[in-house]
PDB file of N, CA and C in Angstrom:
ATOM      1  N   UNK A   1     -11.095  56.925  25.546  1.00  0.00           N
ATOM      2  CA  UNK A   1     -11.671  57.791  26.546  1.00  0.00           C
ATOM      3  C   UNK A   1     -11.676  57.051  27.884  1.00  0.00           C
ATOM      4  N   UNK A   2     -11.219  57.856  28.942  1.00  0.00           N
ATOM      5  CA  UNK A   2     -11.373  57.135  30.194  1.00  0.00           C
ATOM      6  C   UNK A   2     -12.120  57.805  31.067  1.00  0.00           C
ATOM      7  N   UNK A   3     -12.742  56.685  31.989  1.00  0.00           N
ATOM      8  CA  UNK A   3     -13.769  57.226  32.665  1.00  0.00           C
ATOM      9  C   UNK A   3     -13.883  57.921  33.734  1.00  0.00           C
ATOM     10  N   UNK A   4     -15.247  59.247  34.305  1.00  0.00           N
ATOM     11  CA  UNK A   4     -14.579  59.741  34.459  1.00  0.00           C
ATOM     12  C   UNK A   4     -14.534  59.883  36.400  1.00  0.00           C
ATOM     13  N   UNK A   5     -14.250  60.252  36.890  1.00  0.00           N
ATOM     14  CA  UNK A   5     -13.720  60.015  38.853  1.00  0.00           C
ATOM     15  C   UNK A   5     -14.857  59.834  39.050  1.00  0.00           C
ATOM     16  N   UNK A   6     -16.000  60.253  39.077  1.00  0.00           N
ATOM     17  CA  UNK A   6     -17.316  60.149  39.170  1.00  0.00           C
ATOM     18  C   UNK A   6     -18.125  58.976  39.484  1.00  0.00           C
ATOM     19  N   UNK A   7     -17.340  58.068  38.167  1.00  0.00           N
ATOM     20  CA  UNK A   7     -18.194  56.957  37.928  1.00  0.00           C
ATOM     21  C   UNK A   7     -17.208  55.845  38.318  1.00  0.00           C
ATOM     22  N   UNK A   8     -15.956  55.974  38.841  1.00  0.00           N
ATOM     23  CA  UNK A   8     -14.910  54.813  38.650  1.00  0.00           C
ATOM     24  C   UNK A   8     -15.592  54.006  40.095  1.00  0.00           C
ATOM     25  N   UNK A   9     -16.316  54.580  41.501  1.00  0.00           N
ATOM     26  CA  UNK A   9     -16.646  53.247  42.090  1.00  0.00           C
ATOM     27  C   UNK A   9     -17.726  52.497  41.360  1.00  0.00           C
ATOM     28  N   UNK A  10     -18.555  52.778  40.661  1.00  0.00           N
ATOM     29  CA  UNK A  10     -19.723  51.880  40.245  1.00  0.00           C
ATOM     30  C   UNK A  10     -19.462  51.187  38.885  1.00  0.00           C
ATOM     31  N   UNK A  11     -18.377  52.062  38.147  1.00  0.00           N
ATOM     32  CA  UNK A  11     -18.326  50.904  36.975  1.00  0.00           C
ATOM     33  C   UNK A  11     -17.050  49.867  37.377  1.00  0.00           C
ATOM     34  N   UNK A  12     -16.119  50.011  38.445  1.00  0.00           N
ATOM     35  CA  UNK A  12     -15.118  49.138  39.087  1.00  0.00           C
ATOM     36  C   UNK A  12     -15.664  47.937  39.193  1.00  0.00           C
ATOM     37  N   UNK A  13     -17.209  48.324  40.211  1.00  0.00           N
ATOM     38  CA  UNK A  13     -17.741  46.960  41.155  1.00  0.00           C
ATOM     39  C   UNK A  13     -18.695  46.500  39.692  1.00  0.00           C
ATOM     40  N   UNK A  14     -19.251  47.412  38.623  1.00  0.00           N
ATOM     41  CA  UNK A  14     -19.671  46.334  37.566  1.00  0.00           C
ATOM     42  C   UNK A  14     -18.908  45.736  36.561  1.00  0.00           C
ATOM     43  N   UNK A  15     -17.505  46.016  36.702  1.00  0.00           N
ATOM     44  CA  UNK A  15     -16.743  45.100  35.682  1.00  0.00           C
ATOM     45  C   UNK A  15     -16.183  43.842  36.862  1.00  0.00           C
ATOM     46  N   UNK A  16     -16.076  44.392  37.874  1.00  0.00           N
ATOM     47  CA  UNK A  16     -15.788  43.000  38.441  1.00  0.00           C
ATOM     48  C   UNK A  16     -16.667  42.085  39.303  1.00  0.00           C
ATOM     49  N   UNK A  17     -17.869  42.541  39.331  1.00  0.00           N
ATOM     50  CA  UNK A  17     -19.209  41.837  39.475  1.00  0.00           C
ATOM     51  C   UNK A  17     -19.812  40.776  38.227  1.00  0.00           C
ATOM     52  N   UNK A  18     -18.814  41.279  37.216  1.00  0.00           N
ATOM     53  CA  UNK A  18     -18.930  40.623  35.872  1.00  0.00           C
ATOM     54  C   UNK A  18     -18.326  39.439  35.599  1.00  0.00           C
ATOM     55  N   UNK A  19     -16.955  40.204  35.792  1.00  0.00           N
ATOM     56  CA  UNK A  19     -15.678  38.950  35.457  1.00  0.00           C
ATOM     57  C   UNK A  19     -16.302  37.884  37.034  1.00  0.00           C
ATOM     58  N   UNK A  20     -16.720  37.984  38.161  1.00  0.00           N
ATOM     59  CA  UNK A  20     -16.730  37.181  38.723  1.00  0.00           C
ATOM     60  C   UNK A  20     -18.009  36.283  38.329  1.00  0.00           C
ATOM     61  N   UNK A  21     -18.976  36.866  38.048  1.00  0.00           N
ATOM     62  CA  UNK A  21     -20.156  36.257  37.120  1.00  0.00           C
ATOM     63  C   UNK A  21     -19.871  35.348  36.562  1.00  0.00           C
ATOM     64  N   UNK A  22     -18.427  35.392  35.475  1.00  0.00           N
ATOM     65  CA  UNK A  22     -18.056  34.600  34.576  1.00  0.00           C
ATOM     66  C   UNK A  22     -17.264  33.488  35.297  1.00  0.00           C
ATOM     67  N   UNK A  23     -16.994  33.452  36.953  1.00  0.00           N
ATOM     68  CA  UNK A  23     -16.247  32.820  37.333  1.00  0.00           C
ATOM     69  C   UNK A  23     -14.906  33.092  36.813  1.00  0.00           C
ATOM     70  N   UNK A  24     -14.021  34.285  36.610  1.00  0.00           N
ATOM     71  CA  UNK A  24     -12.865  34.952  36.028  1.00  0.00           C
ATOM     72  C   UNK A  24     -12.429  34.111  35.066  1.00  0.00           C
ATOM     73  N   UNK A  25     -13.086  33.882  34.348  1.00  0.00           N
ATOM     74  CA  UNK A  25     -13.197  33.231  32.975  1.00  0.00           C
ATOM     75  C   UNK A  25     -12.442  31.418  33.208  1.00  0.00           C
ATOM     76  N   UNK A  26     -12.940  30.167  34.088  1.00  0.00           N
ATOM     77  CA  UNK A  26     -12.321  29.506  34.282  1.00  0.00           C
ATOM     78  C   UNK A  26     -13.126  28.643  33.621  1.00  0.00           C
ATOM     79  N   UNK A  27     -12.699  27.552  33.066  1.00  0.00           N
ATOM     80  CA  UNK A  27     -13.038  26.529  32.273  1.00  0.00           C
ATOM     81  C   UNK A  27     -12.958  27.172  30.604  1.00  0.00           C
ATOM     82  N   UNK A  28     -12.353  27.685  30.563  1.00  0.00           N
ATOM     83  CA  UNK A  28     -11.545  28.135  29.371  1.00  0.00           C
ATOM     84  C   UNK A  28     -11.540  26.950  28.148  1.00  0.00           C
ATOM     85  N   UNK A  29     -10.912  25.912  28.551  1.00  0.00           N
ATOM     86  CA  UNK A  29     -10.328  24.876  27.777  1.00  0.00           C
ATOM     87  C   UNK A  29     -11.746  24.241  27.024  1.00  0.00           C
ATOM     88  N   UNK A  30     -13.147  24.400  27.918  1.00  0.00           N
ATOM     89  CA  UNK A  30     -13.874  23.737  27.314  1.00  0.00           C
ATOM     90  C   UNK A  30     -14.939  25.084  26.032  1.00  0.00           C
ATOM     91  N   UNK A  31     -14.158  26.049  26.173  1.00  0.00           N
ATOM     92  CA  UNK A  31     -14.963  27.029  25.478  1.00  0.00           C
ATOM     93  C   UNK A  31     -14.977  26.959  23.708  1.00  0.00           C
ATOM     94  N   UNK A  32     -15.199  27.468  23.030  1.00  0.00           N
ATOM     95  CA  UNK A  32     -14.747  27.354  21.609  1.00  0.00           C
ATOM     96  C   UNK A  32     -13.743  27.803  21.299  1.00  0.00           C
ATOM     97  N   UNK A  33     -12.956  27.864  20.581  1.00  0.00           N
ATOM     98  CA  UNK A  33     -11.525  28.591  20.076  1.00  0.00           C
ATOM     99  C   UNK A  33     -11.914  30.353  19.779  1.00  0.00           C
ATOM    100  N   UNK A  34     -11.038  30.974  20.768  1.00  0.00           N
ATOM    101  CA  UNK A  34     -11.360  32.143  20.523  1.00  0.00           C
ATOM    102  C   UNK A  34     -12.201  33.295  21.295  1.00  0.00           C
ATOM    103  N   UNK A  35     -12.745  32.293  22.213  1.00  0.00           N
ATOM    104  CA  UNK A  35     -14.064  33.132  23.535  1.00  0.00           C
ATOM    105  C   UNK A  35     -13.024  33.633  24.672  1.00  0.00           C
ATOM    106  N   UNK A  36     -12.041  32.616  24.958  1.00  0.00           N
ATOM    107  CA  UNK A  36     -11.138  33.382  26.166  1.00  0.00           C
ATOM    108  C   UNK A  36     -10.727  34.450  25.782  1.00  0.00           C
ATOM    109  N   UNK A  37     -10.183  34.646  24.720  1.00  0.00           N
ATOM    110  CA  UNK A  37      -8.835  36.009  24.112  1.00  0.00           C
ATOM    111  C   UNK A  37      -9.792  37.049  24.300  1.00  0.00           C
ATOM    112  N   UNK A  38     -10.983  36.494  23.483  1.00  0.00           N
ATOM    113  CA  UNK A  38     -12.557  37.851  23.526  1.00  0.00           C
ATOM    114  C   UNK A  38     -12.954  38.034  24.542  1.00  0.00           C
ATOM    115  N   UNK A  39     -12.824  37.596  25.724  1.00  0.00           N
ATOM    116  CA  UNK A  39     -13.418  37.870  27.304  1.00  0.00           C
ATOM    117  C   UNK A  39     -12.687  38.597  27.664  1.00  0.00           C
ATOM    118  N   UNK A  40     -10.929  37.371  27.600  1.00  0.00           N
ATOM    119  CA  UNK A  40     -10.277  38.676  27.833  1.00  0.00           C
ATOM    120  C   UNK A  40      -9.666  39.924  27.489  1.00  0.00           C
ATOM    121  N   UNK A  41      -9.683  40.220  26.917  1.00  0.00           N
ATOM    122  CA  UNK A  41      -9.689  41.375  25.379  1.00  0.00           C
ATOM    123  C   UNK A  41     -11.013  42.187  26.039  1.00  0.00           C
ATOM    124  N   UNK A  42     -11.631  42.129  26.327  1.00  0.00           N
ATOM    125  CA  UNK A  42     -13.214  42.673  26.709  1.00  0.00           C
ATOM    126  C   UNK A  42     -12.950  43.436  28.233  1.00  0.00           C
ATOM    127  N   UNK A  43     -12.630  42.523  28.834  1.00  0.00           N
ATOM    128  CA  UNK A  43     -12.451  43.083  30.328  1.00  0.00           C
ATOM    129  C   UNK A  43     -10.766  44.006  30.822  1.00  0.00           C
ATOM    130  N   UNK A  44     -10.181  43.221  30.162  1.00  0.00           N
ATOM    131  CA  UNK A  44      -8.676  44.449  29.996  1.00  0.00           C
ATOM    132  C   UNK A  44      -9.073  45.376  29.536  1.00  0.00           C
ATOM    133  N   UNK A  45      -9.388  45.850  28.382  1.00  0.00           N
ATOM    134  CA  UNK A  45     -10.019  47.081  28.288  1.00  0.00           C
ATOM    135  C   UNK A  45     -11.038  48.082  28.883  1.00  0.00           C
ATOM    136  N   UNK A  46     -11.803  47.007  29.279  1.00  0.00           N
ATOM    137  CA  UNK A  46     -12.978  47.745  30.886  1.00  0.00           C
ATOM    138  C   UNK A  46     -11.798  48.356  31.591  1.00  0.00           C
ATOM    139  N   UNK A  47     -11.364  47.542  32.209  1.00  0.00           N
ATOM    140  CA  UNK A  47     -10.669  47.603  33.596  1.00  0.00           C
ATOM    141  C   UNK A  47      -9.429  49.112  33.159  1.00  0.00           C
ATOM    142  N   UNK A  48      -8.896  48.629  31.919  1.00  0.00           N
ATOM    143  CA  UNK A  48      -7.568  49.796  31.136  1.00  0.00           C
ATOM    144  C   UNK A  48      -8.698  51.340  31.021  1.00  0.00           C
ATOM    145  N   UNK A  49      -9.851  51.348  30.904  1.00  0.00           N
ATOM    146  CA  UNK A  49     -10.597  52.692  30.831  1.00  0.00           C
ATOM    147  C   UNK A  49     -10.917  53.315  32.025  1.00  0.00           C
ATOM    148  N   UNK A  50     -10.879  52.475  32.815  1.00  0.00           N
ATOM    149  CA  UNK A  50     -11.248  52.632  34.394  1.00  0.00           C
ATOM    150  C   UNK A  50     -10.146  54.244  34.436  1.00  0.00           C
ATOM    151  N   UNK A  51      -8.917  53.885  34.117  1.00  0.00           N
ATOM    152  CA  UNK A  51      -7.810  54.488  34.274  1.00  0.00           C
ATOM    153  C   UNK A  51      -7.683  55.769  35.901  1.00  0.00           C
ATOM    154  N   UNK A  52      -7.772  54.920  36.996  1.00  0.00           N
ATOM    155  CA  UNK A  52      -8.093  55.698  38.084  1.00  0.00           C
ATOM    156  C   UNK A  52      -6.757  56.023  38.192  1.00  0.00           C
ATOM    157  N   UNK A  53      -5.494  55.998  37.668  1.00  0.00           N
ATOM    158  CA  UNK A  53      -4.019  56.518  38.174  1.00  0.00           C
ATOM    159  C   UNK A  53      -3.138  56.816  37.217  1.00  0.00           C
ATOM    160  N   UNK A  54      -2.275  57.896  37.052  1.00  0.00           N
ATOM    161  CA  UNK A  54      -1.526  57.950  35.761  1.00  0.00           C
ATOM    162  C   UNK A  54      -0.107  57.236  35.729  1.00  0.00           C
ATOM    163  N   UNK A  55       0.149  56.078  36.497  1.00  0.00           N
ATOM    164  CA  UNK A  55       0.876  55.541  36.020  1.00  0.00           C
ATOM    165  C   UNK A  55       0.906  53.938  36.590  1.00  0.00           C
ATOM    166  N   UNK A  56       0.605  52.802  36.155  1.00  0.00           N
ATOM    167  CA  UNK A  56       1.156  51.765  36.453  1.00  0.00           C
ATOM    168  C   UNK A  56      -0.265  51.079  36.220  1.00  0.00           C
ATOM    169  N   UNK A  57      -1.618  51.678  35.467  1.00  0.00           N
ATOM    170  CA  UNK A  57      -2.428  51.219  35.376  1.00  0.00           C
ATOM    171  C   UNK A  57      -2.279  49.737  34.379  1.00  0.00           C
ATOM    172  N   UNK A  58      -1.966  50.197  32.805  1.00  0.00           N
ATOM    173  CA  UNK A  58      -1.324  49.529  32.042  1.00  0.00           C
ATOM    174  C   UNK A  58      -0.837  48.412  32.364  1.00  0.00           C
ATOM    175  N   UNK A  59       0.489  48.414  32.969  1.00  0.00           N
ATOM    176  CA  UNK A  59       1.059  47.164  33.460  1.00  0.00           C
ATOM    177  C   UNK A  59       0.443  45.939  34.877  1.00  0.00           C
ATOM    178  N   UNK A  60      -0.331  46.949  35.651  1.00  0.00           N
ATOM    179  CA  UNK A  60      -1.048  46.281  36.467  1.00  0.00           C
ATOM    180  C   UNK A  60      -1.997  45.270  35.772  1.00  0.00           C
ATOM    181  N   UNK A  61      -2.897  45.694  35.068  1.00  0.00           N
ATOM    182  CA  UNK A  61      -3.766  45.143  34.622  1.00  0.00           C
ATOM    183  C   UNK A  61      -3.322  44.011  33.776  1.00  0.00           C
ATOM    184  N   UNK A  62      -2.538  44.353  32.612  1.00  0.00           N
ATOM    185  CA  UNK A  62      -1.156  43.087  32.111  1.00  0.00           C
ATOM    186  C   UNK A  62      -0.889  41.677  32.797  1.00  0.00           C
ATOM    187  N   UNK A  63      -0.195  42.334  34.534  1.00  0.00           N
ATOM    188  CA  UNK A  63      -0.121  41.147  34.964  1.00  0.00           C
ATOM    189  C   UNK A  63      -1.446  40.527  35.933  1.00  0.00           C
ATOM    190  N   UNK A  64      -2.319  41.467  36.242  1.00  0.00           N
ATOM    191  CA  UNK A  64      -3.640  41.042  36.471  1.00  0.00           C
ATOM    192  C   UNK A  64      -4.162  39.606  35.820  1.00  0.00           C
ATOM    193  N   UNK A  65      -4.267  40.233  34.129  1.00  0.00           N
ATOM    194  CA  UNK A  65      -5.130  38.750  33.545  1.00  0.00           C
ATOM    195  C   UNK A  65      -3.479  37.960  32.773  1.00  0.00           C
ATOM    196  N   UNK A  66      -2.699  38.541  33.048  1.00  0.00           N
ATOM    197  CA  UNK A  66      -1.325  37.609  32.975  1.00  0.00           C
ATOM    198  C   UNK A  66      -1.962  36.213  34.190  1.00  0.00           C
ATOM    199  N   UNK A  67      -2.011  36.824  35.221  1.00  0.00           N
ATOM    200  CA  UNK A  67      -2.476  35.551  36.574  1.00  0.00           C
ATOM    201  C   UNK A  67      -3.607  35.134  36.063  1.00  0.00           C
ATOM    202  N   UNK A  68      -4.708  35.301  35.297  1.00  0.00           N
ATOM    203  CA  UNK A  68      -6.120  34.522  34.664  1.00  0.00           C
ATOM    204  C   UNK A  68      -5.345  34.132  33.928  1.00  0.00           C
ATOM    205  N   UNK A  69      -4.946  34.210  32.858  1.00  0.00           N
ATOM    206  CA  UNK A  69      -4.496  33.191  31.711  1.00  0.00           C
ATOM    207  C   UNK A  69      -3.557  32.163  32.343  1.00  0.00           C
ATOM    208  N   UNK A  70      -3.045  32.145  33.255  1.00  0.00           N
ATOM    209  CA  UNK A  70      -1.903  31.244  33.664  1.00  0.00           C
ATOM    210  C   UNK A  70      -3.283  30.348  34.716  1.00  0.00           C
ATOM    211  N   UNK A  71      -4.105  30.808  35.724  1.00  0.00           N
ATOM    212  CA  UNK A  71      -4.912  29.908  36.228  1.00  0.00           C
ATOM    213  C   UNK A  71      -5.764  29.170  35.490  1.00  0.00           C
ATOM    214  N   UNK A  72      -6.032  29.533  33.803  1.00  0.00           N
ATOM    215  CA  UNK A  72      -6.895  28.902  33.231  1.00  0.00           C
ATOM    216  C   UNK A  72      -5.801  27.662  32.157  1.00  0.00           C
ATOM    217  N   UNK A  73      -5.146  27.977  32.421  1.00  0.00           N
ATOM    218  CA  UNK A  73      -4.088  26.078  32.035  1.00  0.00           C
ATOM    219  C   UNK A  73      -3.409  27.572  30.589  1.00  0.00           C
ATOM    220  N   UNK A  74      -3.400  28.359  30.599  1.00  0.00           N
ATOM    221  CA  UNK A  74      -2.432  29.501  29.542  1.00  0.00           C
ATOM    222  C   UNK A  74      -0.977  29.630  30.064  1.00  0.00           C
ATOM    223  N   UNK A  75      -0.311  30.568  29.414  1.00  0.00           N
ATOM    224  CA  UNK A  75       1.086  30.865  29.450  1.00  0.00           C
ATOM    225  C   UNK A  75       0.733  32.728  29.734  1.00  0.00           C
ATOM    226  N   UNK A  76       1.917  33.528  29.940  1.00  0.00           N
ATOM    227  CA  UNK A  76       1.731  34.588  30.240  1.00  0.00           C
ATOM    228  C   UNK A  76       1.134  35.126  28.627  1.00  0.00           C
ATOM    229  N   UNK A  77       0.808  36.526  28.779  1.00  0.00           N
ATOM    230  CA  UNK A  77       0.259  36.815  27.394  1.00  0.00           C
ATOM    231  C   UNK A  77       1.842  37.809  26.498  1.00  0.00           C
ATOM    232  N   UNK A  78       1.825  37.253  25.586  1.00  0.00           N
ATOM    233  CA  UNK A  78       3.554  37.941  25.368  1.00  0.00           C
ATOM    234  C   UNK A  78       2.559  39.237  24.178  1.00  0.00           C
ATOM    235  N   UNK A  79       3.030  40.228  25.190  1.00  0.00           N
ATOM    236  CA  UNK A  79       2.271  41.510  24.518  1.00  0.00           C
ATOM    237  C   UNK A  79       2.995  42.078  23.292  1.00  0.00           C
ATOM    238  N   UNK A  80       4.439  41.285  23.499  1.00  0.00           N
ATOM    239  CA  UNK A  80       5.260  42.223  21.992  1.00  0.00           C
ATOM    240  C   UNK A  80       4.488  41.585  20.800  1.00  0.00           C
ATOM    241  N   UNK A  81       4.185  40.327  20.718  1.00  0.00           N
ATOM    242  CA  UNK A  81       3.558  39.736  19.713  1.00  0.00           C
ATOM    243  C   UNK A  81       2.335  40.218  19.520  1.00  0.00           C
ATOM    244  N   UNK A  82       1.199  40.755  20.112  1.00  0.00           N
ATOM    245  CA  UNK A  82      -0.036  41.700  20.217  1.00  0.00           C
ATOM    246  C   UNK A  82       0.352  43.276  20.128  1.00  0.00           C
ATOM    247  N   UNK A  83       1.082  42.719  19.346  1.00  0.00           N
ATOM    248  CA  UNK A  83       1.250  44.918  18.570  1.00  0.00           C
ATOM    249  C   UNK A  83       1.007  44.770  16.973  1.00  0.00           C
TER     250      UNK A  83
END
């Protein structure tokens, strides 16, 4: 379900009032095995429900936390292997 025009400025500025909370998830390396993928896994999906456009949301967001995983010492996220 995506959310709906109504609500997309206030839940925008609270998912990314969030991720910045978290400092966009940086210091990764010192977390436990498994908290980054779940953060980010958590907030791609915020952000993927947002769905304010019918096309290029998907891939935006992809290379969005594609650029977090690569600033937090990661590799891009290879999505064929996450099917």
């Amino acid at each position: 379900m995506f959310c709906r025009a109504i609500f997309l400025p206030n839940e925008s500025r609270r998912i990314f009032a969030e991720l910045e909370k978290e400092d966009f998830l940086r210091g990764a390396a010192a977390w436990p095995p498994g908290r980054f993928a779940d953060r980010l896994a958590y907030f791609q999906s915020e952000l993927i429900a947002l769905h304010p456009f019918y096309e290029l949301n998907g891939r935006i967001t992809r290379l969005f936390f594609d650029l977090i995983a690569i600033a937090n010492g990661y590799g891009p996220i290879d999505y064929a292997k996450a099917l």
